[in-house]
Protein backbone atom coordinates (compact mmCIF):
# COMPACT_ATOMS: atom_id res chain seq x y z
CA UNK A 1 -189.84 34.74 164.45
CA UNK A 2 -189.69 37.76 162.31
CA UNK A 3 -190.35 38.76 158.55
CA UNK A 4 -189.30 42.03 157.64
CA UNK A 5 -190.41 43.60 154.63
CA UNK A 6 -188.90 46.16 152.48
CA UNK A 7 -188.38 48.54 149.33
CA UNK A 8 -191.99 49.85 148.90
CA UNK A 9 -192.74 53.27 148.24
CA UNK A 10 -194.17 55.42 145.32
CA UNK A 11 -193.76 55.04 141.83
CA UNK A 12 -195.12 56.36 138.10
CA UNK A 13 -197.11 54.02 136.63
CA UNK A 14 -194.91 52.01 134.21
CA UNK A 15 -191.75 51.97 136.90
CA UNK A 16 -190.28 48.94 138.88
CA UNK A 17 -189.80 48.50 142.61
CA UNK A 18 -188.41 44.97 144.17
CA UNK A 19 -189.89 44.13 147.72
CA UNK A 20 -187.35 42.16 149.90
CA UNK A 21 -188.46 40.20 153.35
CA UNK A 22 -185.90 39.01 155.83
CA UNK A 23 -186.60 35.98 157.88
CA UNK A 24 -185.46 35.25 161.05
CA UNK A 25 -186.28 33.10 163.94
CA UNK A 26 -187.21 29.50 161.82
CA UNK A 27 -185.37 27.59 159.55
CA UNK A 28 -186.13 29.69 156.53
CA UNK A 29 -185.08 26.69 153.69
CA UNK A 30 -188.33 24.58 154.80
CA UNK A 31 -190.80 26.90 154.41
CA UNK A 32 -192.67 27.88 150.91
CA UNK A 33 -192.71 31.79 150.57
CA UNK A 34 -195.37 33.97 149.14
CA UNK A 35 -195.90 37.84 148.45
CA UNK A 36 -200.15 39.03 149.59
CA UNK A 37 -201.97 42.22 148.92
CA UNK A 38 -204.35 43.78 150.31
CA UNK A 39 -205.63 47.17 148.52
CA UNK A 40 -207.98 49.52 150.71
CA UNK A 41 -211.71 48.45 151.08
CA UNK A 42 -210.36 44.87 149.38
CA UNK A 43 -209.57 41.33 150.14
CA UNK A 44 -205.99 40.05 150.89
CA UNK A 45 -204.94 38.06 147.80
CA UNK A 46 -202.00 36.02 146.85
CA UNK A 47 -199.70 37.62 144.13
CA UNK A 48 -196.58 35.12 143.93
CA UNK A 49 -195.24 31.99 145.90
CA UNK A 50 -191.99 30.11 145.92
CA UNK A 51 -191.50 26.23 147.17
CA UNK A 52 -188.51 25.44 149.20
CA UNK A 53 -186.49 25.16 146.96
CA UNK A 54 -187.30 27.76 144.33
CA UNK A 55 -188.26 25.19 141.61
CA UNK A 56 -191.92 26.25 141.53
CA UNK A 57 -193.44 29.41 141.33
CA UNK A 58 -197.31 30.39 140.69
CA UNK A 59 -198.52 33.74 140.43
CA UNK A 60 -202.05 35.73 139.91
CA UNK A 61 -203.02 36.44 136.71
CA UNK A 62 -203.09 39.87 137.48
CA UNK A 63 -199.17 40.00 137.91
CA UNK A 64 -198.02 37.22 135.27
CA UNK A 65 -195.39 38.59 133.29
CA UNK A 66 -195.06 41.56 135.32
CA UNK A 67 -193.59 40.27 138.42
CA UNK A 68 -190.96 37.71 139.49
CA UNK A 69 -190.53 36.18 143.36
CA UNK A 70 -187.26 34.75 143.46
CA UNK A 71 -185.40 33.39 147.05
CA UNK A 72 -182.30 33.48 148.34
CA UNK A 73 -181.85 31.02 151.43
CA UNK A 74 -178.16 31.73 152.07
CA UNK A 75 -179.71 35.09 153.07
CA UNK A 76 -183.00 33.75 154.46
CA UNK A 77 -184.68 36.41 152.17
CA UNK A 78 -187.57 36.59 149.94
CA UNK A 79 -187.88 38.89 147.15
CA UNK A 80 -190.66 40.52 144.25
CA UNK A 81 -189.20 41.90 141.53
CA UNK A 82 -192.26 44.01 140.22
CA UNK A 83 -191.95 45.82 136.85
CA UNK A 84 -194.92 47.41 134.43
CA UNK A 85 -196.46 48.63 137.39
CA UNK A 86 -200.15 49.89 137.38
CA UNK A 87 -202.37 51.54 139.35
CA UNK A 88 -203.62 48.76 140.26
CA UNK A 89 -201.16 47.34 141.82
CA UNK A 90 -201.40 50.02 144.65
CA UNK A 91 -201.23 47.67 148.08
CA UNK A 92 -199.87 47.03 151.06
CA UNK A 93 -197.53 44.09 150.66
CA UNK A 94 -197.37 41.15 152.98
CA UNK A 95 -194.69 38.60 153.14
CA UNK A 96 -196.17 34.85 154.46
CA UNK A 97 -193.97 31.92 155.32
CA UNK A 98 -195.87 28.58 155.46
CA UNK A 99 -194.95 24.87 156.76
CA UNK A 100 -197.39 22.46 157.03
CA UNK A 101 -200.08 22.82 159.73
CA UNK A 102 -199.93 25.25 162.47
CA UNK A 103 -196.52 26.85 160.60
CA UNK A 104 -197.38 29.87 159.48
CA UNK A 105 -195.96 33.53 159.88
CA UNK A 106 -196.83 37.00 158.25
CA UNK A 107 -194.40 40.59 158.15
CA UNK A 108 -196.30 44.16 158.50
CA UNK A 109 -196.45 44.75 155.67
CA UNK A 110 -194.58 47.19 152.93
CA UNK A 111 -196.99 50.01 151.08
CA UNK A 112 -196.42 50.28 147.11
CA UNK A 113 -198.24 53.30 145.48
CA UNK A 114 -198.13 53.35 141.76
CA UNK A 115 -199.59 56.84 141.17
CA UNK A 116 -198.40 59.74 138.63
């Protein structure tokens, strides 16, 4: 099983990047998909999730309006579209598949910097 994030870096405050994760390894359709940061000296927190099928999406309050997860499951990929960025938003990004109990994977993470 592998997730394999990509497409951080460093912005200017204001700019846009779009994460992508590549899944491999499980049947990618059956699992809800979700984005996670975790900041320096912070807690990991949930940003966005997909279901299966795309037809629901939630996201923190913090990124509502800002950011978009969408799916693609021909590809087996998961992508943010993240726009506006702050400071804030500075993070290393997590990709997190989920099934059920006892189905659950996490990528290494991708590092945005939003920083003038």
């Amino acid at each position: 099983v592998q997730l394999v994030e990509s497409g951080g870096g460093l912005v200017q405050p204001g700019g846009s990047l779009r994460l992508s994760c590549a899944a491999s390894g499980f049947t990618f359709s059956s699992y809800d998909m979700s984005w996670h940061r975790q900041a320096p000296g912070k807690e990991r927190e949930l940003v966005a999730s997909i279901s299966t099928g795309g037809g629901s999406r939630n996201y923190a309050d913090s990124v509502k309006g800002r950011f978009t997860i969408a799916r693609d499951n021909a590809k087996n990929t998961v992508y943010l579209q993240m726009n506006s960025l702050k400071p804030e938003d500075t993070a290393l990004y997590y990709c997190h598949a989920i099934r059920g109990r006892g189905y659950s994977y996490w990528g290494q993470g991708t590092q945005v910097t939003v920083s003038s």
